[in-house]
Protein backbone atom coordinates (compact mmCIF):
# COMPACT_ATOMS: atom_id res chain seq x y z
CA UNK A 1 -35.11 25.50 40.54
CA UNK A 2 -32.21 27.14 42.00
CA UNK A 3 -29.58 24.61 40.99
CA UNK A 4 -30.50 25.16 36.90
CA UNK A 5 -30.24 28.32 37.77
CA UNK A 6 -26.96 28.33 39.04
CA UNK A 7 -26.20 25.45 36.70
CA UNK A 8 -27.23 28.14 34.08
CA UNK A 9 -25.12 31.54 35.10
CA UNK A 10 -21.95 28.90 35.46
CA UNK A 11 -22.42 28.08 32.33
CA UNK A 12 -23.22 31.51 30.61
CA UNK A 13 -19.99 32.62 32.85
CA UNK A 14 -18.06 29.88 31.16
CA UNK A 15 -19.34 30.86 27.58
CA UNK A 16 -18.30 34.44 28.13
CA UNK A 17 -14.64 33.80 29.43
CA UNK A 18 -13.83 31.46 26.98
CA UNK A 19 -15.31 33.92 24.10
CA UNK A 20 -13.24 36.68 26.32
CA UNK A 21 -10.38 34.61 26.12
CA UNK A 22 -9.82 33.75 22.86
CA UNK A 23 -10.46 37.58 21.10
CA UNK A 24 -6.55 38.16 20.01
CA UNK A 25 -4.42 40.92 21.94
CA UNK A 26 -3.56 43.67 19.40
CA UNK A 27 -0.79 44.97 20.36
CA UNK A 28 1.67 47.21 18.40
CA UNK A 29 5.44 46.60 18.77
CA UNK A 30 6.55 49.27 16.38
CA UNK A 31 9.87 50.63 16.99
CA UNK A 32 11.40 53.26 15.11
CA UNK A 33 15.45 53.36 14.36
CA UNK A 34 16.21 57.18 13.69
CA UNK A 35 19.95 57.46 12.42
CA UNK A 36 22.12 60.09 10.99
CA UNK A 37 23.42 58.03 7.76
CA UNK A 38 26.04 60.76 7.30
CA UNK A 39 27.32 59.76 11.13
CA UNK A 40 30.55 58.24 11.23
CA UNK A 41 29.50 54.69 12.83
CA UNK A 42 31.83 52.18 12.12
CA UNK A 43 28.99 49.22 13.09
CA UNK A 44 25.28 49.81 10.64
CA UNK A 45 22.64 49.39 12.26
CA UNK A 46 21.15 45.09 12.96
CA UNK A 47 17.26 45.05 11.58
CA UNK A 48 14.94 42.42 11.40
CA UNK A 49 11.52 43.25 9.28
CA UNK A 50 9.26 39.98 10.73
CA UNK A 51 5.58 39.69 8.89
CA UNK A 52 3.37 37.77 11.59
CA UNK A 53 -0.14 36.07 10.27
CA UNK A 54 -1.94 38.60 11.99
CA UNK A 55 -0.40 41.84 10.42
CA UNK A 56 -3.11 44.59 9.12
């Protein structure tokens, strides 16, 4: 009796990390570029817009 149960919280335990691990990170890597377009920079600005799958 107390192997199955042991058999069954290591395999509940199991279930729940690999449910726990495969939920997505959200994670927001929004930066903002604030510039003065009447400044008198010789070089403009470098951006790169990138659209991943998992955009909202």
């Amino acid at each position: 009796m107390k192997s199955q149960n042991v058999k069954k919280l290591s395999i509940g335990t199991s279930f729940l990390l690999t449910i726990l691990a495969g939920v997505p990170a959200v994670a927001d890597d929004t930066e903002l570029l604030v510039v003065d377009p009447s400044s008198t920079s010789a070089t403009p600005p470098n951006i790169m817009f990138m659209k991943t799958p998992y955009c909202v």
